[in-house]
Structures are given as C-alpha cells and as structure tokens.
Protein backbone atom coordinates (compact mmCIF):
# COMPACT_ATOMS: atom_id res chain seq x y z
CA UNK A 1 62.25 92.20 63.46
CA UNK A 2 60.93 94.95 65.91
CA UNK A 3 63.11 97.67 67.18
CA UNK A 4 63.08 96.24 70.57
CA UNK A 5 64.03 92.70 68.97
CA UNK A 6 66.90 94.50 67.52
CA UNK A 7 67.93 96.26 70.80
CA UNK A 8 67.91 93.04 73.01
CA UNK A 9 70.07 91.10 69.85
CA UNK A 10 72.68 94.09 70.00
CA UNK A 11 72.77 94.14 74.07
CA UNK A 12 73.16 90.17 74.04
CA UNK A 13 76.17 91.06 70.83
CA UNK A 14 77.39 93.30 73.62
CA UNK A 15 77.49 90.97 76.50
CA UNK A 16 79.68 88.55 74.30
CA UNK A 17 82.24 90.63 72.28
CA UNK A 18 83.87 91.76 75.26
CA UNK A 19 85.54 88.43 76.26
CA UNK A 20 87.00 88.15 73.01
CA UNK A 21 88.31 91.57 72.80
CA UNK A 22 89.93 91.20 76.45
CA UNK A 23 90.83 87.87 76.32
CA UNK A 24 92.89 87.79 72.66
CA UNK A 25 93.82 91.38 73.91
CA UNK A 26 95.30 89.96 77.23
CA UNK A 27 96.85 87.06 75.58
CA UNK A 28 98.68 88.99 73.08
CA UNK A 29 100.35 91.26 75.74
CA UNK A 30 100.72 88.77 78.11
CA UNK A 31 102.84 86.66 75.97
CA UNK A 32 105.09 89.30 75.31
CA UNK A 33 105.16 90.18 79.22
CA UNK A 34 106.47 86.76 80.23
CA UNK A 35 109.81 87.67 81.05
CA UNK A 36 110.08 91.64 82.07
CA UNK A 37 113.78 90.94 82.17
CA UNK A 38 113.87 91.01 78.30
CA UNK A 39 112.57 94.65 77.30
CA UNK A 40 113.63 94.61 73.99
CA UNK A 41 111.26 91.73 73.08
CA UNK A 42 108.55 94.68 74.02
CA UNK A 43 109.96 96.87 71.81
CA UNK A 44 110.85 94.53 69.09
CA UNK A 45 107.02 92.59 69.19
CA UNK A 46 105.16 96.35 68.84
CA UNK A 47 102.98 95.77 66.74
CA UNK A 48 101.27 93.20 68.65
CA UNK A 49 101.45 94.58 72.23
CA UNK A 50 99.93 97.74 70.80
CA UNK A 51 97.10 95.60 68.76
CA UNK A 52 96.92 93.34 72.02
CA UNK A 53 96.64 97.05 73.97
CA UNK A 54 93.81 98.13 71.15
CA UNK A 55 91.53 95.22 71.92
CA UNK A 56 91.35 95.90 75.59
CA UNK A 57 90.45 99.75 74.97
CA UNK A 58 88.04 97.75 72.83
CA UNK A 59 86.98 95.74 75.86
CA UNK A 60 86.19 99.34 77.83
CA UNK A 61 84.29 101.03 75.04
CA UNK A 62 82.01 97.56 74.51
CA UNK A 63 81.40 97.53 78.16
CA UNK A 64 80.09 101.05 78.18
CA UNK A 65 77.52 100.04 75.59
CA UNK A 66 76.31 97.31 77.66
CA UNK A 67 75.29 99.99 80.57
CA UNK A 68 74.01 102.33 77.83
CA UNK A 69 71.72 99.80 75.84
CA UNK A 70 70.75 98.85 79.49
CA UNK A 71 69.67 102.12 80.32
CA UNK A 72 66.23 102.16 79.34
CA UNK A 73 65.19 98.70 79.67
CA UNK A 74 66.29 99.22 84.05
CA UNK A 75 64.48 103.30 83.62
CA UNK A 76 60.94 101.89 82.99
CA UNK A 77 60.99 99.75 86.21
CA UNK A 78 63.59 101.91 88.74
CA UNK A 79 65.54 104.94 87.28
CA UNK A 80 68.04 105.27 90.40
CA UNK A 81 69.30 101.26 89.53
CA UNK A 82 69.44 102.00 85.75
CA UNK A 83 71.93 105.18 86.09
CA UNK A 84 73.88 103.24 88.87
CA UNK A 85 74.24 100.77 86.16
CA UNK A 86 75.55 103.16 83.20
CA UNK A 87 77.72 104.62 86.17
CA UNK A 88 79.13 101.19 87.00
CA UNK A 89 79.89 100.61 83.32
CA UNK A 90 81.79 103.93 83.02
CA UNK A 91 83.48 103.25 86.08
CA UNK A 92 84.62 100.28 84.89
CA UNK A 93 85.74 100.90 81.60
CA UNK A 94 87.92 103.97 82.99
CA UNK A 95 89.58 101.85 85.84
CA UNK A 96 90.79 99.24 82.66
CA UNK A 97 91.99 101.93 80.45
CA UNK A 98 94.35 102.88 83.61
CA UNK A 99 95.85 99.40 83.20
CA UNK A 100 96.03 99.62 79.53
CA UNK A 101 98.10 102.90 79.90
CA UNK A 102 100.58 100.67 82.58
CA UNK A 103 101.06 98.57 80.03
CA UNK A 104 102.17 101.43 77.11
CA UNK A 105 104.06 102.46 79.61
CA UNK A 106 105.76 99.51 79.65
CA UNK A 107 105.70 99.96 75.72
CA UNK A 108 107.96 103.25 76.15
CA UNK A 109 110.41 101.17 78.83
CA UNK A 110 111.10 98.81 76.26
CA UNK A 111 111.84 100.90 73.25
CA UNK A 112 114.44 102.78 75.30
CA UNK A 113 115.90 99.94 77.01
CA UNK A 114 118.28 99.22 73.84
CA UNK A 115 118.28 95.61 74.45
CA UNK A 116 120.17 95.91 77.88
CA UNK A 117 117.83 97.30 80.71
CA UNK A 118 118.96 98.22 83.97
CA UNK A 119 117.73 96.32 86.90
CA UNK A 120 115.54 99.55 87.94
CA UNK A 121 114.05 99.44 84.51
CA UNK A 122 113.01 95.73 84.93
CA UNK A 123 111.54 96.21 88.36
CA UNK A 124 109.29 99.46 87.21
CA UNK A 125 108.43 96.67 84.23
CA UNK A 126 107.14 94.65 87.32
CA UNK A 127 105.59 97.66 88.81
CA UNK A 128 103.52 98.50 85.61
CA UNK A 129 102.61 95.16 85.23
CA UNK A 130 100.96 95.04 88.25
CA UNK A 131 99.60 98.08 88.10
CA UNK A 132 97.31 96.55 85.21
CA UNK A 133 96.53 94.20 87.52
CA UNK A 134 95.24 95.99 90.32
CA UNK A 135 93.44 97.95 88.13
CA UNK A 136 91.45 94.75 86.90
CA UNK A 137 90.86 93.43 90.17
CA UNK A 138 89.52 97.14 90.66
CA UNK A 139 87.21 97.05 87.88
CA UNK A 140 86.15 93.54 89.00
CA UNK A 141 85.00 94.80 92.18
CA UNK A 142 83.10 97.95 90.82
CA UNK A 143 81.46 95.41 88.33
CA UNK A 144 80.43 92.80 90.62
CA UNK A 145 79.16 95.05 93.45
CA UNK A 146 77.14 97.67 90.66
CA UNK A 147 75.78 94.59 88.90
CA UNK A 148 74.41 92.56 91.36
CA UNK A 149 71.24 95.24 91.64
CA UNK A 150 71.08 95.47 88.02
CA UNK A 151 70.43 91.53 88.07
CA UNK A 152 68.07 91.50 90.83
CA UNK A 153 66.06 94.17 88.79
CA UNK A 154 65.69 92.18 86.04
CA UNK A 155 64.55 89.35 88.62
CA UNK A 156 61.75 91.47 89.87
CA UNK A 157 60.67 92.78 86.22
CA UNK A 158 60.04 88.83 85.17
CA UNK A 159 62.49 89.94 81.79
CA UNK A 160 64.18 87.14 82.39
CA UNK A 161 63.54 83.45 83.81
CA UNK A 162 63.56 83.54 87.12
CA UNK A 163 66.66 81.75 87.77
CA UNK A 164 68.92 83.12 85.41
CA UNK A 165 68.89 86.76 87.21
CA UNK A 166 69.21 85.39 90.48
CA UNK A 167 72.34 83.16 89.38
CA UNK A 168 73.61 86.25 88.22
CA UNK A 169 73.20 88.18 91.18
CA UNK A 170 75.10 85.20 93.28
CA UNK A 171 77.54 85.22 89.92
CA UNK A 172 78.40 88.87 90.61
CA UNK A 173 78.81 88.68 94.03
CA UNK A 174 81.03 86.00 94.00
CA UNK A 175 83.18 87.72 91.40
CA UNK A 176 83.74 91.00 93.69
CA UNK A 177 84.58 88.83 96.23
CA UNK A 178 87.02 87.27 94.09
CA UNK A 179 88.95 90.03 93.02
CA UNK A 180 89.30 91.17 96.93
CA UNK A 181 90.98 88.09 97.87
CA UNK A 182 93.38 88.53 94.62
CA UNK A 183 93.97 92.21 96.03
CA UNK A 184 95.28 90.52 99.36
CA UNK A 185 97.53 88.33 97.78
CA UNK A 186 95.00 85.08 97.54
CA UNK A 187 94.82 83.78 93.77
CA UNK A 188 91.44 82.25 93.81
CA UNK A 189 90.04 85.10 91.85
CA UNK A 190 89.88 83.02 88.37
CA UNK A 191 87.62 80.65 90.65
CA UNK A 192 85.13 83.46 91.95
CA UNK A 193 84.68 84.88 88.59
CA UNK A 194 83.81 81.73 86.68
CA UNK A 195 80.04 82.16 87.90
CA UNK A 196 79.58 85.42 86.99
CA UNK A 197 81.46 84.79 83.29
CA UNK A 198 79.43 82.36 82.56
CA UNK A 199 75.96 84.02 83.41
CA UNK A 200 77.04 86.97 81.16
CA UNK A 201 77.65 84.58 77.99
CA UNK A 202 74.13 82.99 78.87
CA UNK A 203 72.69 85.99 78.85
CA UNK A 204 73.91 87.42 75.79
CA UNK A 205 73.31 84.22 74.01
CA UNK A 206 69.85 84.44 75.50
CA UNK A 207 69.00 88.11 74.47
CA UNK A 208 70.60 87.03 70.51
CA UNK A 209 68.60 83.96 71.14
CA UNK A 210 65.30 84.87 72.72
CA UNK A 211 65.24 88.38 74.07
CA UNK A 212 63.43 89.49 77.11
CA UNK A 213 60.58 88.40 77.84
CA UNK A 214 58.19 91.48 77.79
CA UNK A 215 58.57 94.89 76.78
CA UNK A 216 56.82 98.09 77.99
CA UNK A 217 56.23 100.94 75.30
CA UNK A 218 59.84 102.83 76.88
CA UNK A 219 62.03 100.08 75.84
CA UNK A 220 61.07 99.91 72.51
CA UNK A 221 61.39 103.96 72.04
C-alpha cells in the first residue's frame, strides 16, 4: 500500500470516528442530564459524565485531523481553500470544547449540591446545558459554511465522483442552515444535518474503500 493509499484510508478513519466519539459521548452525558433538578445523580454517575465528557474532547481533536490530513490534498489545487479548511476545523473543535467545559461545569454544580440543590443551582444547570448547546449549533454553522468550499474543491479536482462532492456541498449547506433555525428557537436542525452526516460517512467509507481518485506528486509527500 502506497503512502498516499495510507493517507486517504486514515482521512476516510477520520471522517468516521468522530460520530462515534460524539455520539456515545453525548449519550452518556445526556442521560445523566435528563432531569437538572436531580444534581446529585451528576455527582453520583462521575465516572461516566466525565468518560461521556472525554469522548467529545475526543470528537474535537479527531476533527482537527480531518482539516490537517486535508491540508495537502486542497494545497496542490488552491492553497487559500486548504488553510480555510484547517482553520474551519480548529474553529470548530475549539467552539465544542466550550460546550464540553459547560458541561464540567455542571460536573462541579453537582458535586456541591449535596443531594438538595437550590432552585438557582438547577436553573444555572439549565443555563450550562444550553450553553453546550449553542456552542454546537455554533460549531455546526462554522462547519457547514467552511466546508461547503472544501467540497466544491474536490468537485473541480475530479478526486472524487462528480456527484458525491456536489451532494456534499448542498449537505453542508443545508446543515448551517440547520443549526440557524435551532439558534432561533426552530428544532428542525436534526433534519438539516442528516444530508451532510450522511455524505461524511460516504466519504470516509469511500476514502477506506477506494481513495481518491488521482494523486499529484504533493499529496503523496
């Protein structure tokens, strides 16, 4: 297997690890979260809120890879869109770990709540709790609107079938858009970001699958 075999397996390992480190990560603290009124449940489930906590730092590092691995594959065709990319990435990444630390926060609340928390305790539970929630929506938009000329690159670079890019573009697009409506208090953001979900598994299964379809002599370096 080639180098730049290897590089478009471990970007398409990339594109599908992070679901699974965000979604067990988000399922783990959100069944603790279910009822803020209950603190102590926080406090007395630690060990998985702060392993559900883990796995979403998990998501941000994983995502960051993604832009980096991308990096020279977008450089060989236009440099500006490959270090918007990376920058999205980061962006992303940082704006999660902001929620992540809302919901430690909420950690702390519930270890000093001594099993009877005071209503102002509960509603800064709330508070935090949606904190990590704006900051996803957040990180939603700055990934949908930075991706959708990272897709379109790979649309005019043939790496891809044609389609699949373009999909992705509309996939994107439609997820931003998503997570502005969920910011304004409409909940039709899980149905805007199905698209764009499902064009990154394709994608990664493709690139574990089949890889992109040429390769100049800078992607392989």
């Amino acid at each position: 297997m080639s180098t730049t075999r290897l590089h478009s397996r471990s970007l398409g390992v990339l594109f599908l690890l992070p679901f699974f480190a965000y979604g067990v990560g988000t399922a783990l603290v959100t069944s603790i979260l279910q009822e803020p009124e209950h603190l102590a449940v926080v406090a007395g489930q630690r060990t998985l809120f702060v392993g559900g906590a883990l796995l979403l730092l998990l998501n941000s590092i994983l995502v960051v890879g993604i832009g980096v691995l991308c990096f020279p594959i977008l450089r060989a065709r236009s440099p500006s869109i490959a270090v918007a990319y990376v920058c999205t990435r980061v962006m992303e990444a940082l704006v999660l770990i902001i929620g992540v630390i809302f919901l430690l926060c909420i950690l702390q609340l519930g270890a000093s709540a001594q099993g009877q928390p005071a209503p102002e305790l509960v509603t800064l539970t709330r508070l935090l709790s949606k904190g990590n929630f704006w900051a996803y929506q957040l990180a939603m938009i700055i990934l949908g609107t930075g991706s959708v000329a990272f897709c379109l690159s790979l649309y005019r670079a043939r790496l891809l079938p044609s389609l699949l890019p373009l999909v992705g573009a509309l996939g994107y697009g439609l997820l931003a858009l998503g997570a502005v409506l969920e910011l304004f208090g409409l909940p039709w953001g899980i149905f805007f970001s199905g698209p764009g979900g499902l064009f990154e598994l394709f994608l990664g299964g493709w690139l574990i699958a089949k890889g992109f379809r040429t390769v100049t002599p800078s992607v392989a370096a």
